[in-house]
Protein backbone atom coordinates (compact mmCIF):
# COMPACT_ATOMS: atom_id res chain seq x y z
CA UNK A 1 96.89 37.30 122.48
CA UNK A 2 97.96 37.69 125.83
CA UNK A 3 96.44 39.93 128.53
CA UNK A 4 98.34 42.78 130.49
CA UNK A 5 97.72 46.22 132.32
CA UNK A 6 98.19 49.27 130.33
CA UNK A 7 99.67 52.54 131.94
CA UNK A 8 96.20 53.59 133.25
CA UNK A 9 95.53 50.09 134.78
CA UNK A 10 93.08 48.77 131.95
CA UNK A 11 93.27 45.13 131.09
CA UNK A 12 94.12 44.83 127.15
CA UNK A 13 94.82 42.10 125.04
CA UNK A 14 96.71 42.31 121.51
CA UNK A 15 95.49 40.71 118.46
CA UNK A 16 97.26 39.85 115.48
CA UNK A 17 95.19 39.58 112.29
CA UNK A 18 96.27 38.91 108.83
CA UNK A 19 94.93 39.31 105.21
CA UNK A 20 95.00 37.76 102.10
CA UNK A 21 96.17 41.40 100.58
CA UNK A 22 98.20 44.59 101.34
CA UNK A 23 95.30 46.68 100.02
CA UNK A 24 92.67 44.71 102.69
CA UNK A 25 94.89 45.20 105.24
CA UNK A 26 95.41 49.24 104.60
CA UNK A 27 91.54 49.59 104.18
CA UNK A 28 90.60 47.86 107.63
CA UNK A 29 93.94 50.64 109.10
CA UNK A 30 92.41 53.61 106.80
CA UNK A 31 88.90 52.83 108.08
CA UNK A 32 89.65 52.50 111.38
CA UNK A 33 88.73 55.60 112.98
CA UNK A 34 85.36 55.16 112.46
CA UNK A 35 85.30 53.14 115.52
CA UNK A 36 86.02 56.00 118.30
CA UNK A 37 82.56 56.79 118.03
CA UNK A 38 80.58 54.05 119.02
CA UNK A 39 80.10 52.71 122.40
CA UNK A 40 81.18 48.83 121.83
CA UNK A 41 84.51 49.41 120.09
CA UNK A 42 85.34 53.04 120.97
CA UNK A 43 88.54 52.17 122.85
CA UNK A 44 89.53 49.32 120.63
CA UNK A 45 92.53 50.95 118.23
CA UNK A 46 94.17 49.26 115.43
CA UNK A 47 97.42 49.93 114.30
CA UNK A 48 99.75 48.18 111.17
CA UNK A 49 102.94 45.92 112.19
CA UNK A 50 105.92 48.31 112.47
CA UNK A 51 109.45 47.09 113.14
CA UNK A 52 111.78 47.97 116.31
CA UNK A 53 113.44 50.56 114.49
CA UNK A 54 109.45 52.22 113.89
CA UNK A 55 108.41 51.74 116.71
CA UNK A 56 110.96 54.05 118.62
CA UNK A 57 110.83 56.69 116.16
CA UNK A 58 106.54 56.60 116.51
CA UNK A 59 107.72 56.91 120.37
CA UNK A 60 110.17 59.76 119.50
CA UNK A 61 107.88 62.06 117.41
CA UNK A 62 104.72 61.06 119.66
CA UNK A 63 106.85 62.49 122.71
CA UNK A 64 107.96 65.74 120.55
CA UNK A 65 104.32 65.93 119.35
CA UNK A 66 102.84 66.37 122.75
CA UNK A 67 105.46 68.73 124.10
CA UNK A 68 104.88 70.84 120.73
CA UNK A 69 100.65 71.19 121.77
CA UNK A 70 101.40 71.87 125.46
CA UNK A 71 104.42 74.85 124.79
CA UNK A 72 102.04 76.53 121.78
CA UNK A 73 98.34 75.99 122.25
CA UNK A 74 97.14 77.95 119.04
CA UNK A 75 99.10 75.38 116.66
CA UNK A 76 97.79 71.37 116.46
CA UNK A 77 100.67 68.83 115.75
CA UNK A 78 99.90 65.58 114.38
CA UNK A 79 102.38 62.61 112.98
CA UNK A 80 101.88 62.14 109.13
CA UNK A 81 103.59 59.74 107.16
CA UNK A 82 106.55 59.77 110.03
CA UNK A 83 107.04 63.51 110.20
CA UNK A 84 105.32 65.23 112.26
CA UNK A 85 103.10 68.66 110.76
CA UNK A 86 101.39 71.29 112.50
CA UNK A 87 98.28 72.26 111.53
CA UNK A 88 96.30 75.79 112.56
């Protein structure tokens, strides 16, 4: 893939991968956050294809998520299945 600069001036590089099933393909997403933790792939993050239309609502809610934890602290808001859900 091709190589740019992300907001905070990394270099990053996109990857497309595909599998031979739907059910490989949500494992490898389900599974992925087992990789945060280790030093060689912490700050790789994979993510399934979304359309336009997805990808500007993910931006929406993300935007609404973080102004939810900054303006009440006590409350943790996370997106799940495309709405988002607070969580104590």
């Amino acid at each position: 893939g091709k190589v740019y600069k992300s907001k905070a001036g990394e270099e990053c590089q996109l990857i497309r991968v595909t599998f031979s099933s739907i059910s490989n393909a949500r494992q490898c997403v389900r599974e992925s956050n087992q990789l945060k933790g280790t030093d060689d792939w912490g700050d790789v993050y994979i993510n399934p294809d979304r359309t336009t239309s997805e990808r500007q609502e993910i931006k929406k809610l993300v935007a609404e998520m973080k102004t939810n934890n900054a303006s009440d602290p006590s409350k943790f808001w996370k997106i799940v299945n495309m709405k988002l859900v607070s969580f104590l």
